[in-house]
PDB file of N, CA and C in Angstrom:
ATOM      1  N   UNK A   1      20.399  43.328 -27.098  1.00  0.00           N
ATOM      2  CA  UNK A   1      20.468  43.091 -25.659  1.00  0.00           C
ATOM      3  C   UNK A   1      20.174  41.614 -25.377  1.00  0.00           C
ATOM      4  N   UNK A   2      20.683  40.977 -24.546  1.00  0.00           N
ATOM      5  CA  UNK A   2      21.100  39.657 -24.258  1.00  0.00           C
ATOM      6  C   UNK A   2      19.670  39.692 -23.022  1.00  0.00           C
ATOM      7  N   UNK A   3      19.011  38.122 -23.095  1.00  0.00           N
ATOM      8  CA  UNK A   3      18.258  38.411 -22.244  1.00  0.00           C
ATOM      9  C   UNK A   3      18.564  38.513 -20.785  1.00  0.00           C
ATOM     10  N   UNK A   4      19.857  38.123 -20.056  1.00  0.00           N
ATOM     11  CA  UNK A   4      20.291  38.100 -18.861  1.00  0.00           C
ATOM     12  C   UNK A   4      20.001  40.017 -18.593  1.00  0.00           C
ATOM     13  N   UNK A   5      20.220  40.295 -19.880  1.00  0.00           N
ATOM     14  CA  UNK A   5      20.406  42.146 -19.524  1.00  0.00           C
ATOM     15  C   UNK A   5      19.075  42.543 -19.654  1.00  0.00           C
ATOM     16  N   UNK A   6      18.180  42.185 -20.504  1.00  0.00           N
ATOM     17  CA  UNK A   6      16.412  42.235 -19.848  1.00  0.00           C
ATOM     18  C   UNK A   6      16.326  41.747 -18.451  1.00  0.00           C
ATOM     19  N   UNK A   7      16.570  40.771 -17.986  1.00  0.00           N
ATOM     20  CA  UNK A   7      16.051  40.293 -16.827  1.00  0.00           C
ATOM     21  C   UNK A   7      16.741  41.429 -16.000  1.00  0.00           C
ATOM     22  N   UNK A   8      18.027  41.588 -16.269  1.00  0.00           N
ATOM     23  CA  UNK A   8      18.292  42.844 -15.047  1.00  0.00           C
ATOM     24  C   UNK A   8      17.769  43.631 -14.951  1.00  0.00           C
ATOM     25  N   UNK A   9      17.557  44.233 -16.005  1.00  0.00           N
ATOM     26  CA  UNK A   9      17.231  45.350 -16.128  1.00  0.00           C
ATOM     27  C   UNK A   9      15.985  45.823 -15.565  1.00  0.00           C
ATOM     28  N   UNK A  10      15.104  44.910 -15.637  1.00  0.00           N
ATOM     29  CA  UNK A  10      13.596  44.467 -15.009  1.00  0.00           C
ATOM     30  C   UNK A  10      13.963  44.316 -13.843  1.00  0.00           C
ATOM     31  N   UNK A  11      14.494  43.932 -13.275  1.00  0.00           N
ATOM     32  CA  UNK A  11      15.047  43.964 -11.643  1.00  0.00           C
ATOM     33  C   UNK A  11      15.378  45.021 -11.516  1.00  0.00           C
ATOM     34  N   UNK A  12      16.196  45.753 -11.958  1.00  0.00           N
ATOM     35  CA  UNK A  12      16.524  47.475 -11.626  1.00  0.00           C
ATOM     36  C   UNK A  12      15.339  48.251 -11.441  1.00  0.00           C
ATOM     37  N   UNK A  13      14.252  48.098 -12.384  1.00  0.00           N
ATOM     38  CA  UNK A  13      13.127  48.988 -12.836  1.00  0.00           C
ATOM     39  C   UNK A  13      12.428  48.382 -11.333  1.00  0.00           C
ATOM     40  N   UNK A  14      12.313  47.196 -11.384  1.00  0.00           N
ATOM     41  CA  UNK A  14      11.285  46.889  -9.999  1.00  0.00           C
ATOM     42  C   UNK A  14      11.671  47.454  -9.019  1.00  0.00           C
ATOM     43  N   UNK A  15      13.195  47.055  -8.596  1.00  0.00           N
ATOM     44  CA  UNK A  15      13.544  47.666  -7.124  1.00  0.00           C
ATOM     45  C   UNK A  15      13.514  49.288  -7.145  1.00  0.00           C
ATOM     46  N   UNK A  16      13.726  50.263  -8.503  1.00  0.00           N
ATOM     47  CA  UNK A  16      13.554  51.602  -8.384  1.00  0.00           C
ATOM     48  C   UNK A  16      12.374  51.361  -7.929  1.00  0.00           C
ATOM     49  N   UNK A  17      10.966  51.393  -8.603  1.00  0.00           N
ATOM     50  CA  UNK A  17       9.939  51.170  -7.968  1.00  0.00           C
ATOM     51  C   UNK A  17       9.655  51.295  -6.386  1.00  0.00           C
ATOM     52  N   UNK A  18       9.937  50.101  -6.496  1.00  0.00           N
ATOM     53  CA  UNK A  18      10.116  49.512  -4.601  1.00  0.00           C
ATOM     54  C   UNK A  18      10.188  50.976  -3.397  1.00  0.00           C
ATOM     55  N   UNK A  19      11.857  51.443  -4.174  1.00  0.00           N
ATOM     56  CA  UNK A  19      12.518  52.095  -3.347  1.00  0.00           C
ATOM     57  C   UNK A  19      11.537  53.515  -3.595  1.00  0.00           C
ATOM     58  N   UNK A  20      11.092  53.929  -4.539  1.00  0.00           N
ATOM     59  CA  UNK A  20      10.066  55.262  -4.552  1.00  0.00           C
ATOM     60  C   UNK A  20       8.905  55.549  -3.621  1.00  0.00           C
ATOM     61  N   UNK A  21       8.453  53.968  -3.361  1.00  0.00           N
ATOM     62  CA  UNK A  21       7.539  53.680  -2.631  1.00  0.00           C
ATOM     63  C   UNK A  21       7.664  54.060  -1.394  1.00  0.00           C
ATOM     64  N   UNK A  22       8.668  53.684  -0.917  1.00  0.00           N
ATOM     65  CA  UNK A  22       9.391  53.405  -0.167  1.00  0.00           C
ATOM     66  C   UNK A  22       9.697  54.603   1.066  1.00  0.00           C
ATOM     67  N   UNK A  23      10.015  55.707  -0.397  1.00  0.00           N
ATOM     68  CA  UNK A  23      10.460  57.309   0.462  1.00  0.00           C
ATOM     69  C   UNK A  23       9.299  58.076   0.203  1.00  0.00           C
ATOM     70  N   UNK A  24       7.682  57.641  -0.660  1.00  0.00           N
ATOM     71  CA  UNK A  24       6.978  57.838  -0.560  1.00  0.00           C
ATOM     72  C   UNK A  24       6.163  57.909   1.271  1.00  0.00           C
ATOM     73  N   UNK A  25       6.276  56.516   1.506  1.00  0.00           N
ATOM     74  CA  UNK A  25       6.062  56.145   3.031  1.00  0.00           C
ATOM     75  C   UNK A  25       6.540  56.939   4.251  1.00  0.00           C
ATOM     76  N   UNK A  26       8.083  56.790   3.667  1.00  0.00           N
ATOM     77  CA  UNK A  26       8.787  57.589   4.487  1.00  0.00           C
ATOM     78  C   UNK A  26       8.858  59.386   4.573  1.00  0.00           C
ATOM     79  N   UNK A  27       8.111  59.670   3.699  1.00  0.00           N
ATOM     80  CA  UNK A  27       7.805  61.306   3.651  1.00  0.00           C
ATOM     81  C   UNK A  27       6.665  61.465   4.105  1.00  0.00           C
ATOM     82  N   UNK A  28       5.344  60.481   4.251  1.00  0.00           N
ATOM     83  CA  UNK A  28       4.336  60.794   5.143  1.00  0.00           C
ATOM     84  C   UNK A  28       4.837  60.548   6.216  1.00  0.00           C
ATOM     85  N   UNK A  29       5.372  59.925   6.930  1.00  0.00           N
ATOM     86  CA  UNK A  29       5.853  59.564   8.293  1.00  0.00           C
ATOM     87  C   UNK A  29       6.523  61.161   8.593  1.00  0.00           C
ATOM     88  N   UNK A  30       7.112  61.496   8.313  1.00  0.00           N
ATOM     89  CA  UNK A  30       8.094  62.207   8.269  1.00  0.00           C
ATOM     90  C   UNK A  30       7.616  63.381   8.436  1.00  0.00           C
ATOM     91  N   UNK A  31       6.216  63.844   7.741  1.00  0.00           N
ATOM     92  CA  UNK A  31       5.255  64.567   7.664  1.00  0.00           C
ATOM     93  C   UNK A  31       4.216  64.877   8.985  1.00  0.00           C
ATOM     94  N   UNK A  32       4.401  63.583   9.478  1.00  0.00           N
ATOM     95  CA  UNK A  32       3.033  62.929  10.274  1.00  0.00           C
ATOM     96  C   UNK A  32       4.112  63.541  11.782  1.00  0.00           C
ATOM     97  N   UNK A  33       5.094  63.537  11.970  1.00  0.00           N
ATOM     98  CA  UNK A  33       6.136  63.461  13.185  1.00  0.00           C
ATOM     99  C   UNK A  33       6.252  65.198  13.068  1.00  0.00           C
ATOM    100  N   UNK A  34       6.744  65.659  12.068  1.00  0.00           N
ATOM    101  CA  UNK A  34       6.404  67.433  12.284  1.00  0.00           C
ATOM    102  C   UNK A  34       5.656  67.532  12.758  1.00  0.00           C
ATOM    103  N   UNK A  35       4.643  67.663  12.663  1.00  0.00           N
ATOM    104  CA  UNK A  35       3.099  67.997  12.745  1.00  0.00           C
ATOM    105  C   UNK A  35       3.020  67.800  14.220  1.00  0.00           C
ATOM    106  N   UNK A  36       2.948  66.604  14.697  1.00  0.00           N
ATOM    107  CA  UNK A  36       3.128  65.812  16.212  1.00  0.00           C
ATOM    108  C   UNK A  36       4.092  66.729  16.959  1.00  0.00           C
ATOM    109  N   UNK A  37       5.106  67.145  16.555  1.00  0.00           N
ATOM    110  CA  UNK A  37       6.334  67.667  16.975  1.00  0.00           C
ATOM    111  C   UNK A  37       5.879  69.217  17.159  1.00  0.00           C
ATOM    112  N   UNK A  38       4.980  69.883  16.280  1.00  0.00           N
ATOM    113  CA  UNK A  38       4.814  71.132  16.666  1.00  0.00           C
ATOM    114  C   UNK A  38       3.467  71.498  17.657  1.00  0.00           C
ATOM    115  N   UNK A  39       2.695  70.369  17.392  1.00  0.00           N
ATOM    116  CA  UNK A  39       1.612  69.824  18.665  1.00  0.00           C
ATOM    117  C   UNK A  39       2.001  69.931  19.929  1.00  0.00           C
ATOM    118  N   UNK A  40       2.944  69.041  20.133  1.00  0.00           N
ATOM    119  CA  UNK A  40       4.169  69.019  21.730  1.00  0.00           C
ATOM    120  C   UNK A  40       4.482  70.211  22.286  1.00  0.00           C
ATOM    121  N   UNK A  41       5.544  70.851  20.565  1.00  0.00           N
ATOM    122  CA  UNK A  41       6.012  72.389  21.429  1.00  0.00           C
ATOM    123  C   UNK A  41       4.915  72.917  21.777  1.00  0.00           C
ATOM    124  N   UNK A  42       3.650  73.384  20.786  1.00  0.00           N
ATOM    125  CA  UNK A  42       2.849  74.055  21.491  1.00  0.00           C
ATOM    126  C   UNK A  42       2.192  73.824  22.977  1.00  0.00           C
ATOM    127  N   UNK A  43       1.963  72.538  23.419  1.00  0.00           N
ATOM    128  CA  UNK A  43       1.614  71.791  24.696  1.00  0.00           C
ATOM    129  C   UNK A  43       2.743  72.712  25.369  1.00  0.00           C
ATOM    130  N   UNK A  44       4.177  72.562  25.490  1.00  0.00           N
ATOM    131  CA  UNK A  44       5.307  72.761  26.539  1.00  0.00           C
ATOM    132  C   UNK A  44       5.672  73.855  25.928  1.00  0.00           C
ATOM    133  N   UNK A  45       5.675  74.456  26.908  1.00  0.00           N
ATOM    134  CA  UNK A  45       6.078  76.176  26.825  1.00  0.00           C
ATOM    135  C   UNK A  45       7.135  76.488  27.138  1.00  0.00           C
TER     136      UNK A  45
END
């Protein structure tokens, strides 16, 4: 492997990373807005 294809490749691995994080965040949010959302209905009848 050529090092241009390490360096990518290390860029691939980081941004997977990144992006796990990412929908990590976005599944507590996501989590956090149900929750809120069934709070409401129960409030409005």
């Amino acid at each position: 492997m050529t090092m241009w294809e390490n360096d990518s490749e290390d860029r691939l691995v980081e941004n997977l990373g990144q992006h796990l994080q990412d929908n990590l965040i976005l599944e507590e949010q996501i989590e956090k807005y149900k929750k809120e959302l069934k709070l409401t209905k129960a409030v409005i009848p």
